[in-house]
C-alpha atoms as a PDB file:
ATOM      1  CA  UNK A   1      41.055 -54.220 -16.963  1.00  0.00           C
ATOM      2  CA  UNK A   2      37.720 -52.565 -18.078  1.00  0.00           C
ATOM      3  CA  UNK A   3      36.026 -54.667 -14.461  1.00  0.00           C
ATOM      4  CA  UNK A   4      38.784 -53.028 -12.479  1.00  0.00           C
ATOM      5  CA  UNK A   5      37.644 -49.212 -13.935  1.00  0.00           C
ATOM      6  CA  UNK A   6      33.948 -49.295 -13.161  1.00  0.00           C
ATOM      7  CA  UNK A   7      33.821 -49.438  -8.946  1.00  0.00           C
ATOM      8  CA  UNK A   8      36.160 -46.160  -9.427  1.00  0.00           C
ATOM      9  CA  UNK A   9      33.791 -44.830 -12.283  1.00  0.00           C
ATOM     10  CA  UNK A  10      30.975 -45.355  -9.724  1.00  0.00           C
ATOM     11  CA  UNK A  11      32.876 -43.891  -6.943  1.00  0.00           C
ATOM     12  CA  UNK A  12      33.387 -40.551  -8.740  1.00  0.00           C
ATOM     13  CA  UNK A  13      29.820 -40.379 -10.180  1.00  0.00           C
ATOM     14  CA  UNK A  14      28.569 -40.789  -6.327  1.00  0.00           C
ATOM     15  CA  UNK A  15      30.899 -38.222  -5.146  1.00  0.00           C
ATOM     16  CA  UNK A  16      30.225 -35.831  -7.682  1.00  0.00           C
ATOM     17  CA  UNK A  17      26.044 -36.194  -7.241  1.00  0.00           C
ATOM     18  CA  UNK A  18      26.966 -35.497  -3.354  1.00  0.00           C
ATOM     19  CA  UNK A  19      28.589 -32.648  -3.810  1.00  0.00           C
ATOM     20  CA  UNK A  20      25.960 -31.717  -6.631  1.00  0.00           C
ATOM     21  CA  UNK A  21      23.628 -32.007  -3.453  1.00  0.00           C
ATOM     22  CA  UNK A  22      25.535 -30.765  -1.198  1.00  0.00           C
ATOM     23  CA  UNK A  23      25.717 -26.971  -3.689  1.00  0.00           C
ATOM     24  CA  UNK A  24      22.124 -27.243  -4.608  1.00  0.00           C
ATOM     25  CA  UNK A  25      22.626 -28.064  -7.843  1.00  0.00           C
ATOM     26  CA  UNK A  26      19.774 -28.864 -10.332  1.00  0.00           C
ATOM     27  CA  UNK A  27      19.742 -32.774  -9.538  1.00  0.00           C
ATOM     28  CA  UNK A  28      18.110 -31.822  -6.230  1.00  0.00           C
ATOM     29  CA  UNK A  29      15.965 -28.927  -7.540  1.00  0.00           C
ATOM     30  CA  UNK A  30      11.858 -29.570  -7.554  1.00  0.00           C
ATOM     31  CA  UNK A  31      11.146 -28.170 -11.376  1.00  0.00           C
ATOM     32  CA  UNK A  32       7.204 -29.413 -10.821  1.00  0.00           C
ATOM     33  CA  UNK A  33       5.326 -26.618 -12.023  1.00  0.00           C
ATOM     34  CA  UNK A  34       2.922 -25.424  -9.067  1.00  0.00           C
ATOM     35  CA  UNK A  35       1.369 -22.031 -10.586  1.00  0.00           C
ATOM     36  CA  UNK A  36       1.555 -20.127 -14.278  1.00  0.00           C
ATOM     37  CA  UNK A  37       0.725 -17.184 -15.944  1.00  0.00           C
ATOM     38  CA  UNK A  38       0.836 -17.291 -19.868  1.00  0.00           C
ATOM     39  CA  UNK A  39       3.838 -18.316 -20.721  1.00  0.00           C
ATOM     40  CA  UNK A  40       5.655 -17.815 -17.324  1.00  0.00           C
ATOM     41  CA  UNK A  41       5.628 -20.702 -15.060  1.00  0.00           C
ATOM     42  CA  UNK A  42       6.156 -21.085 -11.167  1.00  0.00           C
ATOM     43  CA  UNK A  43       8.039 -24.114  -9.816  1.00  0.00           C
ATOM     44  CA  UNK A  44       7.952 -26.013  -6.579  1.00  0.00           C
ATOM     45  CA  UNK A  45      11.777 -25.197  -5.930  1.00  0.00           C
ATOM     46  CA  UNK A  46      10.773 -21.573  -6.669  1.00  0.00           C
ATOM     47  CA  UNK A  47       8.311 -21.928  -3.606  1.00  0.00           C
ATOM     48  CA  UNK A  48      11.219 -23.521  -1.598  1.00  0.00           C
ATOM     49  CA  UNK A  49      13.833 -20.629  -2.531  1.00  0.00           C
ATOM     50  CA  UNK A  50      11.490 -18.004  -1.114  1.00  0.00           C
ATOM     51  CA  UNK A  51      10.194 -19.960   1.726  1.00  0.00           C
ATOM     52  CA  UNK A  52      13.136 -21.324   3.490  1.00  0.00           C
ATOM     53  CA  UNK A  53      13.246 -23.171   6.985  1.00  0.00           C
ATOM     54  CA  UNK A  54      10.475 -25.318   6.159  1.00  0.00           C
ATOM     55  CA  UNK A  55       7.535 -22.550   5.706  1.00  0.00           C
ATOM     56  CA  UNK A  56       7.148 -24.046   2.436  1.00  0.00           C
ATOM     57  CA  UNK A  57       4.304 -25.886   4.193  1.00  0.00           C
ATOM     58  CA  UNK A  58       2.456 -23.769   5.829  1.00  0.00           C
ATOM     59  CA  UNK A  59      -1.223 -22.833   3.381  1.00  0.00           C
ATOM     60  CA  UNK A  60      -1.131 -19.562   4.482  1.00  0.00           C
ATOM     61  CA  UNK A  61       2.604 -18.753   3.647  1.00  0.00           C
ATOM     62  CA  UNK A  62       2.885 -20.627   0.078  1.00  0.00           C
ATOM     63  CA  UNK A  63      -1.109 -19.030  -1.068  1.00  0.00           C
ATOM     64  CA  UNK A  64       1.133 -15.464   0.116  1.00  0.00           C
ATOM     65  CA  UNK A  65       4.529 -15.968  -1.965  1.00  0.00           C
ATOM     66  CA  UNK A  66       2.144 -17.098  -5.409  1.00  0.00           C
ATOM     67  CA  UNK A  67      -0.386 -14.489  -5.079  1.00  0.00           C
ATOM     68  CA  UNK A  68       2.540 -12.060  -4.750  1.00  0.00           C
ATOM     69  CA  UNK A  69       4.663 -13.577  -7.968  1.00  0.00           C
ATOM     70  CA  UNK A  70       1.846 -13.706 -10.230  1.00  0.00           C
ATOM     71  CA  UNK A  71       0.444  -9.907  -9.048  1.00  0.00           C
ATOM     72  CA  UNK A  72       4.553  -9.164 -10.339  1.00  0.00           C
ATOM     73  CA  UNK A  73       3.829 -10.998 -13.771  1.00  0.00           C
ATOM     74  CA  UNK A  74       0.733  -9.877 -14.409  1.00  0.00           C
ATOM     75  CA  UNK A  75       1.548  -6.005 -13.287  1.00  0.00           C
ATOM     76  CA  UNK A  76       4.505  -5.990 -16.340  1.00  0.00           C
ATOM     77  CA  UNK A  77       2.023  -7.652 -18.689  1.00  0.00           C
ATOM     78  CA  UNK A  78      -0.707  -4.940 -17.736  1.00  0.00           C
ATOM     79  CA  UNK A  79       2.320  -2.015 -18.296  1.00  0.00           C
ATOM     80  CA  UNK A  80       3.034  -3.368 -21.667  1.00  0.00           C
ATOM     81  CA  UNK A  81      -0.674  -3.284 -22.550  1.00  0.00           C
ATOM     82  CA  UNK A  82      -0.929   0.484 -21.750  1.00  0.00           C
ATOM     83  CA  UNK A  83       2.414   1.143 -23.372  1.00  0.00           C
ATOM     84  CA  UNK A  84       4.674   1.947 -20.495  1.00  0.00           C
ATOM     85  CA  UNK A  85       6.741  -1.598 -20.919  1.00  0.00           C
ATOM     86  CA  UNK A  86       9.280  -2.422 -18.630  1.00  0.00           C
ATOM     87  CA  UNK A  87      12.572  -1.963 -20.361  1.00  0.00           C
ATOM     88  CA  UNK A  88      15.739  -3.575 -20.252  1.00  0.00           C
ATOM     89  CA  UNK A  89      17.340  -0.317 -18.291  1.00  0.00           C
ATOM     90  CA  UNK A  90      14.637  -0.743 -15.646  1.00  0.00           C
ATOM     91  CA  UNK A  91      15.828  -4.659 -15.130  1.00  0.00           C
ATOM     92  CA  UNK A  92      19.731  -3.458 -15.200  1.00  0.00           C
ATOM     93  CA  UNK A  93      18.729  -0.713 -12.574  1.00  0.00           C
ATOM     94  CA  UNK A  94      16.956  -2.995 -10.511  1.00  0.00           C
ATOM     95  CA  UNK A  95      19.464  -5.818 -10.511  1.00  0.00           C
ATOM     96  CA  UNK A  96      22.298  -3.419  -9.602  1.00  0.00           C
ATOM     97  CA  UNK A  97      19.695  -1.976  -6.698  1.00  0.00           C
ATOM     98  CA  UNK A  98      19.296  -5.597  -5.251  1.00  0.00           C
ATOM     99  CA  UNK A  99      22.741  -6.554  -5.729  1.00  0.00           C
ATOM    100  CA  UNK A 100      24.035  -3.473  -3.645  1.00  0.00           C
ATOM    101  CA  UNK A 101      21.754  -4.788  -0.747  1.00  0.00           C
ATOM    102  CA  UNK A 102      23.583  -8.034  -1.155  1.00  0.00           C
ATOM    103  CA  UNK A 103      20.429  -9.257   0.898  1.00  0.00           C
ATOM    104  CA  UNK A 104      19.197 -11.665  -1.464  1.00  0.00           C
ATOM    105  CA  UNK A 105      19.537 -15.666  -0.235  1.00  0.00           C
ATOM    106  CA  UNK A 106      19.480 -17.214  -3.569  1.00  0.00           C
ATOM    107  CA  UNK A 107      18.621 -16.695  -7.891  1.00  0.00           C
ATOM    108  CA  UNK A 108      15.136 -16.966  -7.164  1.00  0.00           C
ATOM    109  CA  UNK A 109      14.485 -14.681  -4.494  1.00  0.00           C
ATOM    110  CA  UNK A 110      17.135 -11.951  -6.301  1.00  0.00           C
ATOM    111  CA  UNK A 111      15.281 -12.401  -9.673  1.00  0.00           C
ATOM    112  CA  UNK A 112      11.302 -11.778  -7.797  1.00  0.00           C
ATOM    113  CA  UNK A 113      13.137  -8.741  -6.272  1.00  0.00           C
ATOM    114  CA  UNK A 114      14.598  -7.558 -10.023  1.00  0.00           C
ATOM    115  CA  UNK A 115      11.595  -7.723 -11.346  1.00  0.00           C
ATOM    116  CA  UNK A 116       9.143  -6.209  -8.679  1.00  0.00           C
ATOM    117  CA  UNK A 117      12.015  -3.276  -8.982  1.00  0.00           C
ATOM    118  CA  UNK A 118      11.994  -3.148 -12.192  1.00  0.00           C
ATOM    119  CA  UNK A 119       7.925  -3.017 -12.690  1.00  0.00           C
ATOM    120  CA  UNK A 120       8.124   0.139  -9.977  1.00  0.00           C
ATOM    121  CA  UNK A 121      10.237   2.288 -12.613  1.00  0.00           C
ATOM    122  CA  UNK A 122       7.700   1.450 -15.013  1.00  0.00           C
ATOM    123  CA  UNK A 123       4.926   1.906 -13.026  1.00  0.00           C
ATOM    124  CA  UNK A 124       6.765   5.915 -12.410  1.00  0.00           C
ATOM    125  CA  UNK A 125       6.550   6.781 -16.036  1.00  0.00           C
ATOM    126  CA  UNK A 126       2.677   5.797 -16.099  1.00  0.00           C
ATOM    127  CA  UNK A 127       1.588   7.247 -13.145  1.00  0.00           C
ATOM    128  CA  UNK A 128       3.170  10.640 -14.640  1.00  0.00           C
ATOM    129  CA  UNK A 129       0.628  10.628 -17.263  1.00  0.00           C
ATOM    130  CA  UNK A 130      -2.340   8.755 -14.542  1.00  0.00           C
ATOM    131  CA  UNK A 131      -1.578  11.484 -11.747  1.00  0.00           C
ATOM    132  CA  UNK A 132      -1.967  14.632 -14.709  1.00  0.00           C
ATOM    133  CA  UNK A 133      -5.511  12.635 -16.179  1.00  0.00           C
ATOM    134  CA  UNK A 134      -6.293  12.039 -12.653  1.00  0.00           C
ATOM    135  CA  UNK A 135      -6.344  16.172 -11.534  1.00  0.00           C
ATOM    136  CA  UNK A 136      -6.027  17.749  -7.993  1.00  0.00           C
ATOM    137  CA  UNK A 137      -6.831  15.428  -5.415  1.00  0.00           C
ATOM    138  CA  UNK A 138      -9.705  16.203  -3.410  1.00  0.00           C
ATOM    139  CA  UNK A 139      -8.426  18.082  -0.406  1.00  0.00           C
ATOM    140  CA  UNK A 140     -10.349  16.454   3.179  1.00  0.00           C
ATOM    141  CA  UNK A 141     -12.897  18.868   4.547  1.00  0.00           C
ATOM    142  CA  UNK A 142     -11.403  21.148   7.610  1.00  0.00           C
ATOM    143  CA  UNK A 143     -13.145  22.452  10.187  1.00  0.00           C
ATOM    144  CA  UNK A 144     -12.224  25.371  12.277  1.00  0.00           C
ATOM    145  CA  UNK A 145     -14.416  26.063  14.985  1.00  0.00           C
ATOM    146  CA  UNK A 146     -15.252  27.132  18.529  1.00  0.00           C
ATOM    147  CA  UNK A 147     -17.715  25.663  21.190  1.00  0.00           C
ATOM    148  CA  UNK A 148     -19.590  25.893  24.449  1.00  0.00           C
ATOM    149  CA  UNK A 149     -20.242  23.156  26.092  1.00  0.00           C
ATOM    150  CA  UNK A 150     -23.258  22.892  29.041  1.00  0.00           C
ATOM    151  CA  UNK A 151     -25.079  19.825  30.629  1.00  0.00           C
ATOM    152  CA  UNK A 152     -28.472  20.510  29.324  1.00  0.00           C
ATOM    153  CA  UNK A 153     -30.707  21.665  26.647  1.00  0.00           C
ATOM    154  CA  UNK A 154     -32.137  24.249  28.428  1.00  0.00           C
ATOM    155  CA  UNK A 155     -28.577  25.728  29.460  1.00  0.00           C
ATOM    156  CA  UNK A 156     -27.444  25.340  26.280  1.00  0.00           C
ATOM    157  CA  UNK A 157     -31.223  26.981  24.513  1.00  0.00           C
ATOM    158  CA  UNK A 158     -30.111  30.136  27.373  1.00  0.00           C
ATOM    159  CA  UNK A 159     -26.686  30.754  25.896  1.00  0.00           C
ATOM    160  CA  UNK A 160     -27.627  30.639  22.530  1.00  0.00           C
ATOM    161  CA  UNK A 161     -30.487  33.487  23.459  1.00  0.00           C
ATOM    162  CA  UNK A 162     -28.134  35.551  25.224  1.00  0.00           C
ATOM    163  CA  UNK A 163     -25.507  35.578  22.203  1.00  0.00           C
ATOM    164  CA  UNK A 164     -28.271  36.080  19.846  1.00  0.00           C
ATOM    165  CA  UNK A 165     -28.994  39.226  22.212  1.00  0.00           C
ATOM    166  CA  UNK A 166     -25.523  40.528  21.375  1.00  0.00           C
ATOM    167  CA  UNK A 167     -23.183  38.740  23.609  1.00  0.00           C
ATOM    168  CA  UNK A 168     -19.794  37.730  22.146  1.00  0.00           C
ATOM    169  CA  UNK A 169     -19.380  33.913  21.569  1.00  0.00           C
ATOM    170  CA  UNK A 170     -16.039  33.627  23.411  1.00  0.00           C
ATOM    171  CA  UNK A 171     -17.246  35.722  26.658  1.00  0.00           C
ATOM    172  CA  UNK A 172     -19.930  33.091  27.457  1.00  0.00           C
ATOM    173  CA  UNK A 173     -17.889  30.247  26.151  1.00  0.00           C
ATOM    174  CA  UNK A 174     -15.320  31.671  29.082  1.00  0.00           C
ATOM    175  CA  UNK A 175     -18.483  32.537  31.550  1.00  0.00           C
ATOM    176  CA  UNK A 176     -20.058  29.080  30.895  1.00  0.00           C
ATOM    177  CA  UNK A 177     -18.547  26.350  29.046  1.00  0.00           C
ATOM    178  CA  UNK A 178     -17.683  23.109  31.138  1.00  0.00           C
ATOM    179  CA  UNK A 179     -15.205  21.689  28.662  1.00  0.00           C
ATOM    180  CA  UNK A 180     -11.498  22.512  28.863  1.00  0.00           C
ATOM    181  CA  UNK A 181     -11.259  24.867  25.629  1.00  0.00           C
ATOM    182  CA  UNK A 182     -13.906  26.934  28.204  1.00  0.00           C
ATOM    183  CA  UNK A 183     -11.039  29.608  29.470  1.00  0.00           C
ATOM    184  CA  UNK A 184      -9.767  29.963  26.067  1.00  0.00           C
ATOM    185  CA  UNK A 185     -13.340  30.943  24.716  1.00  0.00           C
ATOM    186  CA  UNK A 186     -13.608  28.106  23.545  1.00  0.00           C
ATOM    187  CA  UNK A 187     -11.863  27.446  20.899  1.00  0.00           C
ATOM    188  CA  UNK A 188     -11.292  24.362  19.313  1.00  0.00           C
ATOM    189  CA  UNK A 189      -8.375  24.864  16.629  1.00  0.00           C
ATOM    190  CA  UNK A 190      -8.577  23.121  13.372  1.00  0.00           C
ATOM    191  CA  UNK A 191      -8.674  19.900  12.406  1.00  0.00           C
ATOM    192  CA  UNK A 192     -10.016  17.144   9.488  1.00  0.00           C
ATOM    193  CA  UNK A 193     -13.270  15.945   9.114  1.00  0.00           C
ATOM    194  CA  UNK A 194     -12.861  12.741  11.521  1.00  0.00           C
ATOM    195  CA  UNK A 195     -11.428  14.182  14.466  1.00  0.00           C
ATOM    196  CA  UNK A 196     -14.864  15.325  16.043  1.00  0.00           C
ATOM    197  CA  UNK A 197     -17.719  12.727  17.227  1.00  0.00           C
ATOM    198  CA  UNK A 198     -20.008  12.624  14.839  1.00  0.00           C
ATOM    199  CA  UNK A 199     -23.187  14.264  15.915  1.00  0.00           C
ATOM    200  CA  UNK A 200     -20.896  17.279  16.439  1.00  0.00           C
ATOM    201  CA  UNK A 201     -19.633  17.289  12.744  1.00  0.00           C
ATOM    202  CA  UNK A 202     -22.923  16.665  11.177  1.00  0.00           C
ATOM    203  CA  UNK A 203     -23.924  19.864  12.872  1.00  0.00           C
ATOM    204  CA  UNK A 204     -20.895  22.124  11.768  1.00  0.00           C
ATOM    205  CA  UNK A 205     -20.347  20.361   8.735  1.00  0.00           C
ATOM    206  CA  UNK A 206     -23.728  21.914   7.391  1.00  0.00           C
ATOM    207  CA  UNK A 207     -23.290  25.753   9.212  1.00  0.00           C
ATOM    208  CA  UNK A 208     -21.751  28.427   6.927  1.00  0.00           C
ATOM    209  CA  UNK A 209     -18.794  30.378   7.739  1.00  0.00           C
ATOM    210  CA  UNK A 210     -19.507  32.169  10.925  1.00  0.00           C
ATOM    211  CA  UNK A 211     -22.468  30.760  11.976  1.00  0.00           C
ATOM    212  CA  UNK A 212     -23.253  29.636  15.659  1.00  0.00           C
ATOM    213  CA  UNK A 213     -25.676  26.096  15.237  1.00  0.00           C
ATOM    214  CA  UNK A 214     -27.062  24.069  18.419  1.00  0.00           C
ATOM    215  CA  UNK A 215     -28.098  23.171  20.476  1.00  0.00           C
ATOM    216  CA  UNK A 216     -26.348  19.813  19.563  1.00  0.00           C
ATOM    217  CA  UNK A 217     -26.036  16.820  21.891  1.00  0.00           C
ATOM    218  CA  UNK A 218     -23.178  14.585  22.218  1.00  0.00           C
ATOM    219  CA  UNK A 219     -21.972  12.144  24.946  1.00  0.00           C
ATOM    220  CA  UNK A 220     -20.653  14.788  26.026  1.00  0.00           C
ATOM    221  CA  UNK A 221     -23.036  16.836  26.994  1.00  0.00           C
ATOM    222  CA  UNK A 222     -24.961  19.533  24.793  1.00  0.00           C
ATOM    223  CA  UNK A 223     -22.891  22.102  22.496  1.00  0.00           C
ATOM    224  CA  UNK A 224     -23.272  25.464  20.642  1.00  0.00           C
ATOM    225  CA  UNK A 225     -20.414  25.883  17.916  1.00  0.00           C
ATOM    226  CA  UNK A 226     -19.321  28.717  16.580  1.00  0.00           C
ATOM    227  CA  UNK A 227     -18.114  27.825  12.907  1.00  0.00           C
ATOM    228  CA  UNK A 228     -15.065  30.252  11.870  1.00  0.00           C
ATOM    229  CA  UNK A 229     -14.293  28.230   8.636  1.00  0.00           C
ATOM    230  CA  UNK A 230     -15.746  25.167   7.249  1.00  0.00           C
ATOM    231  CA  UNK A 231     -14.708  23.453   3.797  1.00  0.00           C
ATOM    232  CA  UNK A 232     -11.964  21.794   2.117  1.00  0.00           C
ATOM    233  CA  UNK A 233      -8.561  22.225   3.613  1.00  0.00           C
ATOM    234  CA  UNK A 234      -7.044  24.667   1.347  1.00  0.00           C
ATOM    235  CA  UNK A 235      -6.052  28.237   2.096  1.00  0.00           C
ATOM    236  CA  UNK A 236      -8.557  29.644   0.175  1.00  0.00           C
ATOM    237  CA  UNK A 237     -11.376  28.314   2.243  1.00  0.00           C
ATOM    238  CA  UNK A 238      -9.226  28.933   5.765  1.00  0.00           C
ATOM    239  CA  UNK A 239      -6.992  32.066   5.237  1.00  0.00           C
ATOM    240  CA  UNK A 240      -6.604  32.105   9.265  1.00  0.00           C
ATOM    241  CA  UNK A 241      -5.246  28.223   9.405  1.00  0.00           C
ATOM    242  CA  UNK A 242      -1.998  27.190   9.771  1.00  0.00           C
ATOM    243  CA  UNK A 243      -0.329  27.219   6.147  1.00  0.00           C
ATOM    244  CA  UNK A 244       2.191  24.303   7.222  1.00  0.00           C
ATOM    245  CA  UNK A 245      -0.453  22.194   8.108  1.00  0.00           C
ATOM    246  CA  UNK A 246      -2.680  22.630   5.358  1.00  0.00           C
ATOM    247  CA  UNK A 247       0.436  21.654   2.881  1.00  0.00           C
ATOM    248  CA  UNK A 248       1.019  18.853   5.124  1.00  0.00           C
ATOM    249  CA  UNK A 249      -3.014  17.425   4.724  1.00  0.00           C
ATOM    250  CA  UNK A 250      -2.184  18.290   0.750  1.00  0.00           C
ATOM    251  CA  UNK A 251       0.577  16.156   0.776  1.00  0.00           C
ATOM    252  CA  UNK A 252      -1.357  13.274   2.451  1.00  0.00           C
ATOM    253  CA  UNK A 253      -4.094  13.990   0.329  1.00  0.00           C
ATOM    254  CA  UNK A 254      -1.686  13.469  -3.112  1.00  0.00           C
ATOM    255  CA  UNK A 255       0.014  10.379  -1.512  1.00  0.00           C
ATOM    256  CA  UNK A 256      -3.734   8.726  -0.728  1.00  0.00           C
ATOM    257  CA  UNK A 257      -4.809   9.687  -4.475  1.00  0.00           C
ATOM    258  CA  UNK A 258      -1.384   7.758  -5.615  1.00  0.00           C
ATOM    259  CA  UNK A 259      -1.598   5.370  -3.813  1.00  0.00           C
ATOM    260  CA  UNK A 260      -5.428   5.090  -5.214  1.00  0.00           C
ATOM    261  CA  UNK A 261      -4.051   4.673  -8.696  1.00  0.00           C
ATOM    262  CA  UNK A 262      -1.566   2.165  -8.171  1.00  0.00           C
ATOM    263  CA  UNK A 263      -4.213   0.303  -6.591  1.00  0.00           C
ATOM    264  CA  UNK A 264      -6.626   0.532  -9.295  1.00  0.00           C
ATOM    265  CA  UNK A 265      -3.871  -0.077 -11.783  1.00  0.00           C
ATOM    266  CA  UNK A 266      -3.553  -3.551  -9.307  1.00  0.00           C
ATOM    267  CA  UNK A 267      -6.440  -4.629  -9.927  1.00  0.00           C
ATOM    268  CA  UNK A 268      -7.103  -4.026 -13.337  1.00  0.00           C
ATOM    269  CA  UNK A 269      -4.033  -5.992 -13.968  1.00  0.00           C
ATOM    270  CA  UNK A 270      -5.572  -9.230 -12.165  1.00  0.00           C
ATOM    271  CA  UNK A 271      -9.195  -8.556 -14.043  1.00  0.00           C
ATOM    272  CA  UNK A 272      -7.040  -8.514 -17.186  1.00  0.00           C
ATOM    273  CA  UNK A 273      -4.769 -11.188 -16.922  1.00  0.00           C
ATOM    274  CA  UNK A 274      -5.904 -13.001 -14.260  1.00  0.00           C
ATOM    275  CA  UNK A 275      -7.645 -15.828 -16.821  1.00  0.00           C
ATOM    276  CA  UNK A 276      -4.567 -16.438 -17.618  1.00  0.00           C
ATOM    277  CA  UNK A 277      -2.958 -18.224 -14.540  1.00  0.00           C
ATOM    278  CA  UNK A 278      -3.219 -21.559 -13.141  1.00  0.00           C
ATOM    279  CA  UNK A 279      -2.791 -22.658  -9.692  1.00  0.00           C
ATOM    280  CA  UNK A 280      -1.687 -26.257  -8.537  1.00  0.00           C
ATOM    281  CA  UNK A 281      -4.304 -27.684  -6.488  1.00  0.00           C
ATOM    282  CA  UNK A 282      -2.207 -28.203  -3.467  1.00  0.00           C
ATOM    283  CA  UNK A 283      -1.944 -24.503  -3.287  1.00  0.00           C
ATOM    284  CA  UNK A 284      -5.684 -23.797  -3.182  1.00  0.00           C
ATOM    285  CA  UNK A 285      -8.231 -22.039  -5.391  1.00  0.00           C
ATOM    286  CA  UNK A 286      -9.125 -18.629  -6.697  1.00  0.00           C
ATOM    287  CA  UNK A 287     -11.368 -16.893  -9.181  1.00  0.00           C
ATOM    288  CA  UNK A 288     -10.020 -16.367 -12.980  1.00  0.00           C
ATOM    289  CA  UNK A 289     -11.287 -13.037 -12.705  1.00  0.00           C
ATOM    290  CA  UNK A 290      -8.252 -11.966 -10.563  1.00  0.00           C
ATOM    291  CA  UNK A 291      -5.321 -13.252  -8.376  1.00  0.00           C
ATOM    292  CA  UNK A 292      -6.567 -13.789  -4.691  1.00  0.00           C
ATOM    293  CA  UNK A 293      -5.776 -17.221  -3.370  1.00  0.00           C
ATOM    294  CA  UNK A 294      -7.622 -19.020  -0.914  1.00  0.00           C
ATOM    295  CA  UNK A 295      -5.274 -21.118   0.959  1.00  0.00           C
ATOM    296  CA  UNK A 296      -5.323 -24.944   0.123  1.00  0.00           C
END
């Protein structure tokens, strides 16, 4: 009787493994351990479950995904040291973030999401206190200006005479100036420190408020500027600029000082923690001062 049992026995332990495939269940899951971090470890079916349609193979691709999963670790491990610890409200928030999305492909790839998430609320409460340590940003230097533009020195050495003699700027801007701002006296508007070549800005940059400075040669040709305002961007410095887009270089300049932050907050995590991560071989090498990978 007990020979008559087993072929069936063996028929339903085949099926069920094939259908145990066939789900992805853990008999067909990788658990070799390919990358760690203290006491977190990295597995080869993680690698698989966020590189899907075979770009688990590609150096590039897999150095990518593990740099990125141990920055995650090693971020909430450098929060915890400064005492903004990622709580179990930030993972609840986060998971019921991702799971709205529905956009997730499988545990692994939902749980990397959770947590990176889940380290940005934390990372909100510290930079509170980083931003107010930190101060004002510093505002980019704005330059509001005129200029006359001529094809030589000597043209250029004659206009400057004249307006010394008394001559308004913008009348032989209009009367002389070859460059299209000419009929406008020209004038140049306002702009960032950047925006003009540079032999141009080293000369205006260095001019006080209403000072005309040149001759100054540029491919373009030789220039005299008038400077109206020169300095940070602020209203203070430019009371005739445009208020909107002063607020608007403001803006940019608090976004670049965040961003700043975070990225020094990035870093210090890897200097900190990075001794503590390992790397398979077959995914390449880096330095245990930090987390960059160089492809295997």
């Amino acid at each position: 009787m007990s020979h008559e049992r087993h072929p069936r026995l063996l028929i339903v332990a085949v099926a069920v493994a094939f259908i145990a495939a066939a789900c992805g269940g853990d008999e067909t899951r990788d658990d070799t351990v390919i990358a760690s971090i203290a006491d977190r470890e990295f597995t080869q079916g993680d690698l698989d479950d966020l590189l899907p349609d075979g770009e688990n193979t590609v150096p590039g691709r897999i150095a990518t995904v593990v740099e990125g999963w141990l920055t995650t670790q090693a971020l909430e491990f450098e929060l915890d040291d400064l005492g903004f610890p990622v709580t179990d409200e930030d993972r609840a928030s986060a998971a019921e973030a991702v799971d709205g999305r529905n956009q997730t492909r499988n545990d692994t790839e939902r749980d990397l999401q959770v947590a990176e998430i889940a380290n940005s609320f934390a990372i909100s409460r510290w930079l509170e206190e980083a931003v107010e340590d930190a101060g004002d940003p510093t505002l980019p230097d704005y330059l509001c200006a005129n200029h006359l533009l001529v094809e030589t020195e000597d043209e250029a050495a004659d206009a400057l005479q004249r307006y010394i003699d008394g001559e308004a700027f913008a009348d032989l801007a209009m009367e002389l100036s070859t460059g299209p701002s000419g009929p406008d006296g020209g004038d140049l508007g306002c702009a960032v420190e950047g925006q003009f070549v540079p032999e141009f800005e080293a000369a205006a940059y260095e001019a006080d408020n209403g000072e005309v400075v040149g001759p100054v040669e540029t491919s373009f040709g030789w220039h005299l500027i008038e400077v109206e305002t020169v300095g940070p961007a602020d209203l203070d410095t430019h009371p005739d600029a445009d208020p909107a887009e002063l607020a608007q270089i403001a803006a940019a300049a608090s976004r670049a000082q965040i961003d700043g932050i975070v990225f020094d907050l990035q870093q210090q995590a890897a200097e900190n923690h990075g001794g503590d991560a390992e790397i398979d071989d077959s995914i390449g090498t880096f330095s245990g001062e930090g987390l960059q990978i160089t492809p295997a």
